[in-house]
Structures are given as C-alpha cells and as structure tokens.
N, C-alpha and C. Protein backbone atom coordinates (compact mmCIF):
# COMPACT_ATOMS: atom_id res chain seq x y z
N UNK A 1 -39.58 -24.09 18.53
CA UNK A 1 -38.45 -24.92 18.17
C UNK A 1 -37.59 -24.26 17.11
N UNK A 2 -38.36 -23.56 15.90
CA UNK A 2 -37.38 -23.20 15.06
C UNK A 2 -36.51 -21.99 15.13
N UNK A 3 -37.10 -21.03 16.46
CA UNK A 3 -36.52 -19.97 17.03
C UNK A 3 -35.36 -20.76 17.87
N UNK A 4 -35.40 -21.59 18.22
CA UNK A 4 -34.49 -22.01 19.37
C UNK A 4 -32.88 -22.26 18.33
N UNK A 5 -33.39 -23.32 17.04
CA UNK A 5 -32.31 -23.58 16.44
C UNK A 5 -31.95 -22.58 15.88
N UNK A 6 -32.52 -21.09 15.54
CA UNK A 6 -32.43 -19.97 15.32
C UNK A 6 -31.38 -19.30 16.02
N UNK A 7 -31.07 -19.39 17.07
CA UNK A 7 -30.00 -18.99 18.00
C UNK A 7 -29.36 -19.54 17.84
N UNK A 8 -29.56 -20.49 18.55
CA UNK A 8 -28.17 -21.88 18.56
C UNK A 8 -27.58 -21.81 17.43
N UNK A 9 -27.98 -21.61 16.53
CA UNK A 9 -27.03 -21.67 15.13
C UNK A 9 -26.14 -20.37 14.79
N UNK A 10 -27.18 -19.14 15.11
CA UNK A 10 -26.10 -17.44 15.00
C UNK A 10 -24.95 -17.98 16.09
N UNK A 11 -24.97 -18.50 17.33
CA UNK A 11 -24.20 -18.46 18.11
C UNK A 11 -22.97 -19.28 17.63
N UNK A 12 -23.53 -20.18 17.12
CA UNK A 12 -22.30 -21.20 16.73
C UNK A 12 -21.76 -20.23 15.32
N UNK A 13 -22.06 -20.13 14.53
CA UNK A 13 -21.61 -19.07 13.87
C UNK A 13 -20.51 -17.84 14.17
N UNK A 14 -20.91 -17.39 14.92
CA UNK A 14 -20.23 -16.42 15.40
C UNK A 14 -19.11 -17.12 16.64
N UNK A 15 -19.28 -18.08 17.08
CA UNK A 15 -18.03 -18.71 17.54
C UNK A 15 -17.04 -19.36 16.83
N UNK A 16 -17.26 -19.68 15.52
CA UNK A 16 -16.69 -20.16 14.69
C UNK A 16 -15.84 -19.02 13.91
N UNK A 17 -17.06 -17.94 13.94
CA UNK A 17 -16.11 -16.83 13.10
C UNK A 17 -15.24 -16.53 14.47
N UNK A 18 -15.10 -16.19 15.42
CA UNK A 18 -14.59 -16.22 16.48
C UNK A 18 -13.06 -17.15 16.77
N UNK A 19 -13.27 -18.25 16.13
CA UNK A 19 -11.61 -19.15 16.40
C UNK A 19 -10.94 -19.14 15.04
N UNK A 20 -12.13 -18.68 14.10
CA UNK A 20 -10.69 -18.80 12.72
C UNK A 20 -10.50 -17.27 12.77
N UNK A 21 -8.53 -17.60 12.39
CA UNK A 21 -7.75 -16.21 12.49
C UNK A 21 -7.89 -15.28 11.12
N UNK A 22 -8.11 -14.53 11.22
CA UNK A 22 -8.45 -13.08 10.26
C UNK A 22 -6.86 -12.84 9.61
N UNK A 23 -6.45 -13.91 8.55
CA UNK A 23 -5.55 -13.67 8.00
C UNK A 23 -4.75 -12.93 7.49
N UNK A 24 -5.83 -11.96 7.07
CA UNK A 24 -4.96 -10.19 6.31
C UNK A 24 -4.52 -9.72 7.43
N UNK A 25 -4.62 -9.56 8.36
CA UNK A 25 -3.68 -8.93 9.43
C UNK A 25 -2.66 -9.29 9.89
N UNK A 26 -1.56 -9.12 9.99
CA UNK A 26 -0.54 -10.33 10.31
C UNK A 26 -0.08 -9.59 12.06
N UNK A 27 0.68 -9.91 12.66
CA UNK A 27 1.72 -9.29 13.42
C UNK A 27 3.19 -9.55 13.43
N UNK A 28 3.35 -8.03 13.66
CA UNK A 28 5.10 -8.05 13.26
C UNK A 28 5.74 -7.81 14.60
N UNK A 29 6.87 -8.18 15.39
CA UNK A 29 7.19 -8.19 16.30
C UNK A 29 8.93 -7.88 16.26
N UNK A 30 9.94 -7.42 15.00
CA UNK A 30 10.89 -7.35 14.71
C UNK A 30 11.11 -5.75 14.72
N UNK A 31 12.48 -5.37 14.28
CA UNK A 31 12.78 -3.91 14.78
C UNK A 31 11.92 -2.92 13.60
N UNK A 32 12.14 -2.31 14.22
CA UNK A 32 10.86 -0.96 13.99
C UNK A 32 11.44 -0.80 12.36
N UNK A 33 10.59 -0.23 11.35
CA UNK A 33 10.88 0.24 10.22
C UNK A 33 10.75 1.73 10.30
N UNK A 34 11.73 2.24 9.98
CA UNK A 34 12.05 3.62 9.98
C UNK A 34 12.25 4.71 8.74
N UNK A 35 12.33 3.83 7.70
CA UNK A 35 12.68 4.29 6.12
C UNK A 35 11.57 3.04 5.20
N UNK A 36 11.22 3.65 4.01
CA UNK A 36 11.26 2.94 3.15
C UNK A 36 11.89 3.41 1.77
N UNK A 37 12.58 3.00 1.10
CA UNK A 37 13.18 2.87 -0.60
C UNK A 37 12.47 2.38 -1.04
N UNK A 38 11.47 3.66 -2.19
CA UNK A 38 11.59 2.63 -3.58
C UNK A 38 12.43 3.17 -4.50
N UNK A 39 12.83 2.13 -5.25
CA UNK A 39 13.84 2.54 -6.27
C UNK A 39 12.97 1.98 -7.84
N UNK A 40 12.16 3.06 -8.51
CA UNK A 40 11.55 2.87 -9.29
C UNK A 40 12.15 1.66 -10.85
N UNK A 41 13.25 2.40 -11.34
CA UNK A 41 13.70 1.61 -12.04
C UNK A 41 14.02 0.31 -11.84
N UNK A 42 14.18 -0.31 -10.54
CA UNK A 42 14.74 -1.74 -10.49
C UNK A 42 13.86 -2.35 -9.85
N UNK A 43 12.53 -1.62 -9.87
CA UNK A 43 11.47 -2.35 -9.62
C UNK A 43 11.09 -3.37 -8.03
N UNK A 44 11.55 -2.31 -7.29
CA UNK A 44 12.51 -2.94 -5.93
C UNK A 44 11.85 -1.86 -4.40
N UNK A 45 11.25 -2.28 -3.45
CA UNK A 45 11.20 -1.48 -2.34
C UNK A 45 11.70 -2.08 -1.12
N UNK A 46 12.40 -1.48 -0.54
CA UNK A 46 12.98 -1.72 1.02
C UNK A 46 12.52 -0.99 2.00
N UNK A 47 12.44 -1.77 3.14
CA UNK A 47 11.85 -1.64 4.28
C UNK A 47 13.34 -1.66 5.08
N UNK A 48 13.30 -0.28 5.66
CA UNK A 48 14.95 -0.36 6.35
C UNK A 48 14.84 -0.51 7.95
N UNK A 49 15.35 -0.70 9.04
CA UNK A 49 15.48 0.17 9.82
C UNK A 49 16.67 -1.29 10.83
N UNK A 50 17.20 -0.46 11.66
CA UNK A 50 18.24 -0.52 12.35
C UNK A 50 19.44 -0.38 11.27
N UNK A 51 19.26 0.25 10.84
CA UNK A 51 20.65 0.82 9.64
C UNK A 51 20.79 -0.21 8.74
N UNK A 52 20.09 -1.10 8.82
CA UNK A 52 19.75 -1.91 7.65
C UNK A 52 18.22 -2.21 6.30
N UNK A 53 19.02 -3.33 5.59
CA UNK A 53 17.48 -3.47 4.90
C UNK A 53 17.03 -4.78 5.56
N UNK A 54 15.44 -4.21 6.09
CA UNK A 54 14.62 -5.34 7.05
C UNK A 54 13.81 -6.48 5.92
N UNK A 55 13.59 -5.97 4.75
CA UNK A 55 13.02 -6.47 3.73
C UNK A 55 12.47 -6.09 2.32
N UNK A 56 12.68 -6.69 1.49
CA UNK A 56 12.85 -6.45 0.06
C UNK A 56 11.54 -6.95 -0.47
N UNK A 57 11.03 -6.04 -1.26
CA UNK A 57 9.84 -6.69 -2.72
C UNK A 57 10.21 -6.00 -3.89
N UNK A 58 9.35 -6.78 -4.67
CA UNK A 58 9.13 -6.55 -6.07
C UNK A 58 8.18 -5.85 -6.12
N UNK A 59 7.85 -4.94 -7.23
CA UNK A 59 7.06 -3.91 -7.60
C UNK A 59 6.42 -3.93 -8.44
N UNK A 60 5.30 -2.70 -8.58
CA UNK A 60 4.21 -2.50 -10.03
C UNK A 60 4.05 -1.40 -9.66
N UNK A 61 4.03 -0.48 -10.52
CA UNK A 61 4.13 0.68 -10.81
C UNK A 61 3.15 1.43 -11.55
N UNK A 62 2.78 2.55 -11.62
CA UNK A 62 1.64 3.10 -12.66
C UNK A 62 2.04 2.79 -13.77
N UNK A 63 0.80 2.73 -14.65
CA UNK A 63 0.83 2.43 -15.92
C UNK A 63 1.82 3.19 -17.07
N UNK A 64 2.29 4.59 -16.97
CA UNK A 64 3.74 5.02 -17.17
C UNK A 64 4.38 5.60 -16.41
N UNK A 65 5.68 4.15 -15.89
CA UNK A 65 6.17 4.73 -14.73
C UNK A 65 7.25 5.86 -15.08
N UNK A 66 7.90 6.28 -16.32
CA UNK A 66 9.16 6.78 -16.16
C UNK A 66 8.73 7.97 -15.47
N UNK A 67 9.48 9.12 -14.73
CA UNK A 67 9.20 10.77 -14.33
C UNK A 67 8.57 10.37 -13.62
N UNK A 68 8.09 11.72 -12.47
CA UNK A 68 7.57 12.05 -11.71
C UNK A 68 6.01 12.19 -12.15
N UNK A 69 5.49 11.59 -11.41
CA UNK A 69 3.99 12.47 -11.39
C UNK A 69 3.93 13.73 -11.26
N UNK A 70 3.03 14.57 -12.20
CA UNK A 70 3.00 16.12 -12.60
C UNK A 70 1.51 16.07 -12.25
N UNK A 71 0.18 15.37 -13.19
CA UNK A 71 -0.72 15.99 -13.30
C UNK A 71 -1.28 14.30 -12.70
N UNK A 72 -2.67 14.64 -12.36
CA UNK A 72 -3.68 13.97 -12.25
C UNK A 72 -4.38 12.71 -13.28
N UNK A 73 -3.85 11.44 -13.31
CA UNK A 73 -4.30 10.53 -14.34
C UNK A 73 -2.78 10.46 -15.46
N UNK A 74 -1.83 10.97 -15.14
CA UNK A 74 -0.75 10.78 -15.64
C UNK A 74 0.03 9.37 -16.07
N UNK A 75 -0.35 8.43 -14.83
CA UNK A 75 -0.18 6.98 -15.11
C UNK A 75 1.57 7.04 -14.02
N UNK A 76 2.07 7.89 -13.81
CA UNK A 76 3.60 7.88 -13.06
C UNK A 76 2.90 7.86 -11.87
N UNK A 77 4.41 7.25 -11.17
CA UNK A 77 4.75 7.19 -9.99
C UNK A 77 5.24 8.01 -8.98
N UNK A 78 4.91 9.61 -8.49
CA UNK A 78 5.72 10.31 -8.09
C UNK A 78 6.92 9.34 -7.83
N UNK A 79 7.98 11.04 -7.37
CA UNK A 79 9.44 10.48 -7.05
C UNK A 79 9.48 12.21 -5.93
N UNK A 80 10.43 11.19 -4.98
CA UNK A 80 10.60 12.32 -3.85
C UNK A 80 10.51 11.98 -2.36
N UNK A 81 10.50 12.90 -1.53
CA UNK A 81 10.38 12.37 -0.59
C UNK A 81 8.85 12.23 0.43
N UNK A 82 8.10 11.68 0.94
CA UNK A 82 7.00 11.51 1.06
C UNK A 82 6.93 10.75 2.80
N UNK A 83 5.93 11.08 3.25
CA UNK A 83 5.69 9.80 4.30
C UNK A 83 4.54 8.99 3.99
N UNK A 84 3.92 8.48 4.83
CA UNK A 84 3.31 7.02 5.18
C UNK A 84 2.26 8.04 6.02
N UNK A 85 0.98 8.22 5.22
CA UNK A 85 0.23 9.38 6.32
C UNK A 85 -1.62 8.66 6.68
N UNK A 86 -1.41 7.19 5.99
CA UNK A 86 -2.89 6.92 6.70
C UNK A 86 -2.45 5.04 6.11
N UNK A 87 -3.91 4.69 6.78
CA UNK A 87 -3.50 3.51 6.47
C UNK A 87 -5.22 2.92 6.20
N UNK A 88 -5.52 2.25 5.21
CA UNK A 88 -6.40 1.51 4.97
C UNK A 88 -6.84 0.14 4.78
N UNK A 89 -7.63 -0.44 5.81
CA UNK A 89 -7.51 -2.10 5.63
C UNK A 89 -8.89 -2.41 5.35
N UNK A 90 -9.80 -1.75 4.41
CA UNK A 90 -11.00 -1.85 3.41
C UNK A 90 -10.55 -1.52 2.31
N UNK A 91 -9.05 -1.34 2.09
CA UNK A 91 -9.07 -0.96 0.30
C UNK A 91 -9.48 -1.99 -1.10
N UNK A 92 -9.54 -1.76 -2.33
CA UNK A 92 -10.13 -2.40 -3.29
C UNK A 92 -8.80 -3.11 -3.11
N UNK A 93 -7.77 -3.31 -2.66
CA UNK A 93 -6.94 -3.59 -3.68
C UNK A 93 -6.12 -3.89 -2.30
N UNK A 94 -6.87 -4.97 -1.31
CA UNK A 94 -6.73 -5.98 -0.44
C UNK A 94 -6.27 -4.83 0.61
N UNK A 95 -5.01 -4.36 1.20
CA UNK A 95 -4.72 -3.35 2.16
C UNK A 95 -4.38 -2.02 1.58
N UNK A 96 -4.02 -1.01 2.38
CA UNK A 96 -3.02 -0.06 1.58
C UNK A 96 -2.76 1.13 2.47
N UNK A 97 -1.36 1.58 2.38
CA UNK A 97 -1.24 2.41 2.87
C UNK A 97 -0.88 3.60 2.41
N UNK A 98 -1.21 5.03 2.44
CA UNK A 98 -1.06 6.13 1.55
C UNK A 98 0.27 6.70 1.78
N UNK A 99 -0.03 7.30 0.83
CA UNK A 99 1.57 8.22 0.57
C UNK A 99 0.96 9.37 0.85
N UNK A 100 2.15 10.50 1.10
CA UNK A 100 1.57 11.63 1.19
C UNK A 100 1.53 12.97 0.11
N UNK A 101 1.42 12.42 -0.92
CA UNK A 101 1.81 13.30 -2.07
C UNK A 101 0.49 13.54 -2.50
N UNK A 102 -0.36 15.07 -2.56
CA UNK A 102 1.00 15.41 -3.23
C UNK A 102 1.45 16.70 -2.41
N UNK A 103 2.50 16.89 -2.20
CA UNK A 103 3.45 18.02 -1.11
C UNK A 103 2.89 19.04 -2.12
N UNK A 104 3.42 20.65 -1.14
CA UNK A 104 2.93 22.11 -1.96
C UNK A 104 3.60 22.04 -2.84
N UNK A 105 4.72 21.46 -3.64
CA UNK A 105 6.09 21.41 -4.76
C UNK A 105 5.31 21.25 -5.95
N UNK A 106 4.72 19.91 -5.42
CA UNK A 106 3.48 19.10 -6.37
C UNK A 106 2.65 20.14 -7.01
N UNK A 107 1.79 20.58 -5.63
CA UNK A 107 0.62 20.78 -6.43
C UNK A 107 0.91 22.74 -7.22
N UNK A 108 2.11 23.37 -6.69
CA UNK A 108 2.50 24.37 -7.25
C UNK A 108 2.93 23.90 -8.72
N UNK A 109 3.27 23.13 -9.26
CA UNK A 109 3.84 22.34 -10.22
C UNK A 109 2.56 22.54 -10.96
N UNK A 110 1.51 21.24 -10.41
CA UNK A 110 0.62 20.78 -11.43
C UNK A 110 0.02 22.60 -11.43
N UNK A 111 -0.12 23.21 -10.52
CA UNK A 111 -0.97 24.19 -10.85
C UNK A 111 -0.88 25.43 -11.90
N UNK A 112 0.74 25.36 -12.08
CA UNK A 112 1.53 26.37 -13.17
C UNK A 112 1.21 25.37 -14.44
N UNK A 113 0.85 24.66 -14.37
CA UNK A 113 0.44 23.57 -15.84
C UNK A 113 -1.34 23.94 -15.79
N UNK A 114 -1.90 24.25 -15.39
CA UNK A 114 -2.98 24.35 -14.76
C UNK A 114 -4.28 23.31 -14.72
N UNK A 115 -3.60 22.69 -14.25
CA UNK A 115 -4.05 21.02 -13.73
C UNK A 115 -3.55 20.59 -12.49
N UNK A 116 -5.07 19.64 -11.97
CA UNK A 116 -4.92 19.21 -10.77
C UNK A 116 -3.47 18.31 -10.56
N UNK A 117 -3.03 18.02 -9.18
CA UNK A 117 -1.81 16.77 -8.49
C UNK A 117 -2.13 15.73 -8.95
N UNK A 118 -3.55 15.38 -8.41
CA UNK A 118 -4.06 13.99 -8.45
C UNK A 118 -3.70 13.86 -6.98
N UNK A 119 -3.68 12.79 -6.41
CA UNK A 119 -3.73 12.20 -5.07
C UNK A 119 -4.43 10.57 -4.84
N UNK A 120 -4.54 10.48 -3.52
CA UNK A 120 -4.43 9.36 -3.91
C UNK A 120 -3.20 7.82 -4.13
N UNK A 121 -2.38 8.30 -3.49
CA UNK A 121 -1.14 6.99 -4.34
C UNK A 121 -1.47 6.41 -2.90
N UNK A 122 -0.96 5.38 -2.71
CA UNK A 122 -0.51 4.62 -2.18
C UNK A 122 0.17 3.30 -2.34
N UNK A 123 0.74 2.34 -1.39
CA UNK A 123 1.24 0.90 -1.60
C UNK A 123 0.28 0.07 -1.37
N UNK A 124 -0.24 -0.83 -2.06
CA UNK A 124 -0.98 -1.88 -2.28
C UNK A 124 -1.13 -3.18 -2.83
N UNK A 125 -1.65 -3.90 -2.52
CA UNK A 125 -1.88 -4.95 -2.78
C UNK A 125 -2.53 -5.58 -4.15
N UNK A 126 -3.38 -6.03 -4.52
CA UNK A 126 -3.68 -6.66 -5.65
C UNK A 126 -4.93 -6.34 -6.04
N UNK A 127 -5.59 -6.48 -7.55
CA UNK A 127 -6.84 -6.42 -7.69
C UNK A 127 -7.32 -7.88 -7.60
N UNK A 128 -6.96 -8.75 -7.46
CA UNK A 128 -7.39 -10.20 -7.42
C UNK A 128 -6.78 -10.92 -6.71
N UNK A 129 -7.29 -11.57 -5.25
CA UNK A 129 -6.34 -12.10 -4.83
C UNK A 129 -5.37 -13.14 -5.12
N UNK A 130 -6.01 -14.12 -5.61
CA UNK A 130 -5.28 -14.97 -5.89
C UNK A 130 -4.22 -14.88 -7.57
N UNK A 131 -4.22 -13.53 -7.84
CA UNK A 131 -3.68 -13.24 -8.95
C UNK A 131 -2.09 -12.63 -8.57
N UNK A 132 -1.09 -12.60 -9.28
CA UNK A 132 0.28 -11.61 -9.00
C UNK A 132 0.55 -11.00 -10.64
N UNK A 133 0.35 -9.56 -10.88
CA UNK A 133 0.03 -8.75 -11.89
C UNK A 133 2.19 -8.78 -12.20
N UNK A 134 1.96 -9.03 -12.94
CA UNK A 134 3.88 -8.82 -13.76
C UNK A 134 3.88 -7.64 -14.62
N UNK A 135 2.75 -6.63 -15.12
CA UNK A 135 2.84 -5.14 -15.37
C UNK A 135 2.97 -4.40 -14.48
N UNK A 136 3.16 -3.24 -14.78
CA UNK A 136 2.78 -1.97 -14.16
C UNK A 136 1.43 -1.77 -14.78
N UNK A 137 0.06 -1.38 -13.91
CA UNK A 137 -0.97 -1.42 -14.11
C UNK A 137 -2.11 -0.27 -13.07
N UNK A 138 -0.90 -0.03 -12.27
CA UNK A 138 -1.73 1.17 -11.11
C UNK A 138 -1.79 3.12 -12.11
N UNK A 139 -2.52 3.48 -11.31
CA UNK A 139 -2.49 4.87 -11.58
C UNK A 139 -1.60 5.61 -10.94
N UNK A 140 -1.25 4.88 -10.92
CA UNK A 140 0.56 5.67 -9.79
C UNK A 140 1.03 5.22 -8.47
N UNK A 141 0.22 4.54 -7.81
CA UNK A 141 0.58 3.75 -6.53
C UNK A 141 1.62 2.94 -6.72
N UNK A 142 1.87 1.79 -6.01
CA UNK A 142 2.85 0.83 -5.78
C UNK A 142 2.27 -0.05 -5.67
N UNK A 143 2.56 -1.88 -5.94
CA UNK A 143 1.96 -2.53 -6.14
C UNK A 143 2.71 -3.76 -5.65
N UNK A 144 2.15 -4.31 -4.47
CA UNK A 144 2.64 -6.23 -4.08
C UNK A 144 1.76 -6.81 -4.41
N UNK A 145 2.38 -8.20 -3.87
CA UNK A 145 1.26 -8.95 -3.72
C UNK A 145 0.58 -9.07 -2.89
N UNK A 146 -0.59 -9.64 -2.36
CA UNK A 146 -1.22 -9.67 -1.35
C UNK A 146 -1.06 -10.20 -0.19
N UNK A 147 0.07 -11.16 -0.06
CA UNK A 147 0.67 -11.64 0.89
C UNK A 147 1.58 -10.68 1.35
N UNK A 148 2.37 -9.99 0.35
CA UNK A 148 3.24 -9.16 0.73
C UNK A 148 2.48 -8.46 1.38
N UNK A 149 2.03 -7.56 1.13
CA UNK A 149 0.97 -6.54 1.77
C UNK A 149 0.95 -6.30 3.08
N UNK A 150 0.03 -7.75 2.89
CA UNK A 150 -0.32 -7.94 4.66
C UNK A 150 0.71 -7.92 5.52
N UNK A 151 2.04 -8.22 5.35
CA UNK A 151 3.50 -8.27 5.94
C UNK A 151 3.93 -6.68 5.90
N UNK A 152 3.70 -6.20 5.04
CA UNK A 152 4.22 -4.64 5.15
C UNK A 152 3.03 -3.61 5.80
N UNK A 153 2.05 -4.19 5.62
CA UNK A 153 1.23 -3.41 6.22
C UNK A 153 1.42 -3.31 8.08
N UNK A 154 1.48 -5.02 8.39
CA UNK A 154 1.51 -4.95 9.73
C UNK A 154 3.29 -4.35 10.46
N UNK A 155 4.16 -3.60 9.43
CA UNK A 155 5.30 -3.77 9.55
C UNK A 155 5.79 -1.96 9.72
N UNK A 156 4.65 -1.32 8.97
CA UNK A 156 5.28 0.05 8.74
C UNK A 156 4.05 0.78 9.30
N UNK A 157 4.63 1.94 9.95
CA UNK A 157 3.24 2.56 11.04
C UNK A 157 3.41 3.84 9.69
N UNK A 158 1.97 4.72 10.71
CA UNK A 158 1.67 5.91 9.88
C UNK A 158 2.57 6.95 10.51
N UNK A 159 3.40 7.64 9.72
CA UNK A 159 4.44 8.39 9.68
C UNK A 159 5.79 7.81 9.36
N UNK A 160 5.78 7.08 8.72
CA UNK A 160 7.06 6.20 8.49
C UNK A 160 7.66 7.03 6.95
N UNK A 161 8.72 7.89 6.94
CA UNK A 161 9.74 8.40 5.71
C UNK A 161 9.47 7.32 4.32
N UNK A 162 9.37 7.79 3.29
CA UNK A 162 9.52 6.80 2.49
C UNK A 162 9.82 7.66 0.97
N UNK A 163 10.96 7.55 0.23
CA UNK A 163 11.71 7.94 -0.52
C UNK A 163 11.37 7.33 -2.00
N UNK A 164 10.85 7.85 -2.50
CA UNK A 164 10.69 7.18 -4.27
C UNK A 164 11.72 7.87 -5.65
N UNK A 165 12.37 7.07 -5.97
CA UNK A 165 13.58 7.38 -6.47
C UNK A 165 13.28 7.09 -7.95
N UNK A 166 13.93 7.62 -9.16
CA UNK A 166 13.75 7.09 -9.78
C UNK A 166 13.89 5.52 -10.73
C-alpha cells in the first residue's frame, strides 16, 4: 500500500510540475533585435531593431562605472563594441547573457599594464529576486531587474551587436 501511494504521489507531482508555466522563460514573438545600446552615463540600454528602439531599461553598472575596463576586478564597465556570445539560464544572478569582451585590444591593453582583462561581463539580472538594486554594484556587467531579464533574455539571440558607450 505505501509503495502504491508512493507512485501515485511522484506522478501527481510531476504532473503538477508539468501544468505550472516555468516563468523565467518568457517568449518573444516581435521583430528581431539586431543592436543593443548601452549608454553608460544615462544609465539606459536599448534593444533596437527594425531601425528602431524595440525597448528601453534602466541600468546598474560595476561598482566604478566611469572608463573602460582595463584590468581584472577594476569595478568598470567596458565600453566598445562587443557581441552577445553565450547565453546562461543557471546564472547566480537569475539569467544572463555574456558579452564578448574581452577583444585582442583588451587584453593587449591589460597585458602592456601587465595584468589580466578579466572576463566574464555580462547582462543580468538580480542577486535577489524579489529585490531592484538602485546602485551600481556588479563587477562590470550590466544589471536589470529580474523581470526585465527574462524579457531581454527571451528577446536577444547569441550573436546579437551590442555597443557600450560611455
């Protein structure tokens, strides 16, 4: 008997996990994103494409955003031009998708300083979900909220241009 309700119960379980929808994933079904802008100082990223802007957020930035990222643990935000080269939906920090920095510019840079790029950036989401951080608090990534996220995540593929300005 207690093997029987033993089943019967994983099963119902797993049908249940089965009809509720897996929220962090969203689907996007609108025109393709082809660019992204960030524009560091105004604390602002756009999602462009059909020669327009498809959608706007607010930002968080490494812990010192002014300049370019040079060295490894710097606290900046590179600036430049970059793509969209992987995508992660186990990150600490709810989704995220990487940047591709750091380019040979980078790491010829950090290396005439003779210190590592660092690596590592990406756009992300939150350390808490139900939290929205009003610093700059990353090690150089980009920072939404977690709702946002999930909207940009399901919105921008891997290889997508993305421009960080100062």
């Amino acid at each position: 008997m207690k093997r029987r309700h033993l089943i019967l119960g994983g099963a119902s379980i797993a049908t249940l996990g089965a009809c509720s929808p897996d929220t962090k994933f969203k689907r996007y079904n609108g025109p393709p994103v082809t660019g992204i802008v960030v524009n560091k100082g105004e604390r602002k990223m756009y999602l462009l494409g059909e020669g327009r802007v498809l959608k706007d957020y607010g930002i968080r930035l490494g812990f010192a955003p002014s300049g370019h990222k040079e060295i490894e643990g710097d606290g900046r935000t590179p600036e430049g031009v970059y793509r969209i080269d992987r995508r992660n939906p186990n990150s600490r920090f709810h989704l995220s998708l990487g940047i591709s920095y750091p380019n040979a510019d980078d790491i010829a840079h950090a290396r005439s300083l003779g210190k590592s790029p660092g690596g590592d950036i990406f756009i992300h989401g939150q350390r808490h979900f139900l939290r929205r951080d009003t610093d700059d608090w990353t090690w150089g990534c980009i920072s939404v909220s977690n709702e946002e996220m999930e909207h940009i995540y399901a919105m921008v593929e891997t290889g997508t241009p993305i421009a960080i300005n100062p």
